[in-house]
Protein backbone atom coordinates (compact mmCIF):
# COMPACT_ATOMS: atom_id res chain seq x y z
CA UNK A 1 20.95 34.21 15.28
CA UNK A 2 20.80 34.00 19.27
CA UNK A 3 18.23 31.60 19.43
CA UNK A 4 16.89 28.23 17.81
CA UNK A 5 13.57 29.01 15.71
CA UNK A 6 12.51 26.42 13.67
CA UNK A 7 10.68 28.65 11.41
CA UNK A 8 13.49 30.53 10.18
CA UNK A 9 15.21 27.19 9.09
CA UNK A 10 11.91 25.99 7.27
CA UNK A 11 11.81 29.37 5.25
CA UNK A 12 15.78 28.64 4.35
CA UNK A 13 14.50 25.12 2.57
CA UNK A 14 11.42 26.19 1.04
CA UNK A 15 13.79 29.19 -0.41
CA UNK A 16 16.63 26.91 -1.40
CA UNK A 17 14.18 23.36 -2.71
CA UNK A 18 11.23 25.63 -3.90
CA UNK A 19 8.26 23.34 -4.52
CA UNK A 20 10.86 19.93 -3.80
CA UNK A 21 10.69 20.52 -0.37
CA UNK A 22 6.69 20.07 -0.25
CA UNK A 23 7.63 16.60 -2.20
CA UNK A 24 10.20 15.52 0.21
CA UNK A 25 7.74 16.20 2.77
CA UNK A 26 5.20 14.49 1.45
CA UNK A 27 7.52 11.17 0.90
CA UNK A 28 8.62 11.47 4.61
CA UNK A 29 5.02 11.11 5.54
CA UNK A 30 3.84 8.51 3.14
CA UNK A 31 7.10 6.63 4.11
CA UNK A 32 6.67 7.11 8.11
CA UNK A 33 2.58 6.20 8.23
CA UNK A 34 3.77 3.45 5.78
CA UNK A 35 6.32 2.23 7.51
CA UNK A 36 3.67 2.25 11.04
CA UNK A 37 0.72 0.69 9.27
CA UNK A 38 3.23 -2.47 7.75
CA UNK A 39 4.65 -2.82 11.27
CA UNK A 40 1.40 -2.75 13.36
CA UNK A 41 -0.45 -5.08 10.26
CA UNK A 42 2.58 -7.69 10.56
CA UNK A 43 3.50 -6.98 14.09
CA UNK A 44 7.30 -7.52 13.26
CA UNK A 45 9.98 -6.47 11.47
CA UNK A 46 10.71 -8.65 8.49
CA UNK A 47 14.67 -8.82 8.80
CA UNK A 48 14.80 -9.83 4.98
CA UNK A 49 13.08 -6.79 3.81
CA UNK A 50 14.48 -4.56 6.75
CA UNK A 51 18.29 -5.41 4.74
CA UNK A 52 16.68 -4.82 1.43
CA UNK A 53 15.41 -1.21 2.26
CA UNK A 54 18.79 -0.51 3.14
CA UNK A 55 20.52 -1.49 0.54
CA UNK A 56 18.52 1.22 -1.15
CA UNK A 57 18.78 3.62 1.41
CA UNK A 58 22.20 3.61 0.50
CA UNK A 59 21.37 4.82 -3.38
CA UNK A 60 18.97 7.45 -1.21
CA UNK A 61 21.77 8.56 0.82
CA UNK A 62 23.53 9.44 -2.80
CA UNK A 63 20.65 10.91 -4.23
CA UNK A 64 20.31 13.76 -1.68
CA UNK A 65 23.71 14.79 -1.83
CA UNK A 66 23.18 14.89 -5.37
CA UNK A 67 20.03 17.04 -4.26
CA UNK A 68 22.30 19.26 -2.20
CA UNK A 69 24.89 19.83 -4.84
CA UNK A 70 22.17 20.63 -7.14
CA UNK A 71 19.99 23.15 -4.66
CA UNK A 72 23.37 24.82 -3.69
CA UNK A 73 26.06 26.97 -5.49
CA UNK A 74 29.20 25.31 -3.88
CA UNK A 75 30.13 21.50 -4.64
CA UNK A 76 31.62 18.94 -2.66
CA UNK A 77 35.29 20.19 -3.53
CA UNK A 78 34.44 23.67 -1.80
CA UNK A 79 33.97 21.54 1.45
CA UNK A 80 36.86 22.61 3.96
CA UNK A 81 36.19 22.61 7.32
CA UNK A 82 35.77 19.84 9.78
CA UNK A 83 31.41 21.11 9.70
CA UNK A 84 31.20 21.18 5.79
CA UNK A 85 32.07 17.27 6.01
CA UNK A 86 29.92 17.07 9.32
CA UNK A 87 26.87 18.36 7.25
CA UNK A 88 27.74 16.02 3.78
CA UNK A 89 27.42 13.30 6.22
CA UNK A 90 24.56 14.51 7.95
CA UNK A 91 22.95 15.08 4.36
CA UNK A 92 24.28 11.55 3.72
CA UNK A 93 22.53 10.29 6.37
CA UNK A 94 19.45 11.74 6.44
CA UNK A 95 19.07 10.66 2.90
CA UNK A 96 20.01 7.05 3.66
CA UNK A 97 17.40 6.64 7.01
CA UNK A 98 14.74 8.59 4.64
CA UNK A 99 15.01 6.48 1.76
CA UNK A 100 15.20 3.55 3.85
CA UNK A 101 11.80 3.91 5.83
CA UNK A 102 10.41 4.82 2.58
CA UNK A 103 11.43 1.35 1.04
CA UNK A 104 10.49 -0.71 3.65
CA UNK A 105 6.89 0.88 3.63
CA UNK A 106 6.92 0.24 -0.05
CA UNK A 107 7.30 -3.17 -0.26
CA UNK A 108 5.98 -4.42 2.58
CA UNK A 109 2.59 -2.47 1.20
CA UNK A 110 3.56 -4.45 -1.95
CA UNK A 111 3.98 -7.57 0.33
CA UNK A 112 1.07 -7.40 1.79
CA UNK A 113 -1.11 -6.98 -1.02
CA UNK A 114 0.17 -9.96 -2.79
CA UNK A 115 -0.94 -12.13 0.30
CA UNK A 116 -4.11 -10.91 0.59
């Protein structure tokens, strides 16, 4: 592959997650617009909450390497290389920030309709 197309990677994960991916996608959505709509209602970032979400980000970061392992034929003890344990953190990662937006949109939408 010479050069960068985006497309080619998004036909790799819809052939490896199948329909998952078009879940995943729609979470990362939900969770980003709301994530926005919480912060421009309240205006701030709610500290309290903000540790809360990622405390479960940190289950979310576990649950997609779970997803990984599952979606892929190797494990985590076929992971060599310095990049395998780059990308299992990566995976990590991604799952943790993903999971954490997601959290924080859900309960401060859960927060906010208890006040009103």
């Amino acid at each position: 592959m010479e050069k960068f197309d985006p497309i080619v990677f998004f036909q790799v994960f819809q052939e490896m997650l199948g329909p998952v991916l078009w879940i995943l996608l729609a979470l990362a959505l939900l969770g980003l617009g709301g994530a926005l709509f919480v912060f421009l209602k309240e205006g701030k970032i709610n500290s309290r909450r903000l540790v809360r979400s990622e405390l479960i980000g940190l289950a979310g970061g576990v649950l997609a390497l779970v997803l990984a392992a599952r979606v892929t034929v190797s494990g985590f003890s076929d992971a060599g290389g310095p990049v395998d344990w780059l990308l299992v953190g990566l995976i990590w990662g991604i799952g943790l920030a993903g999971s954490t937006i997601l959290a924080y949109a859900t309960l401060g939408l859960v927060s906010l309709r208890r006040s009103a």
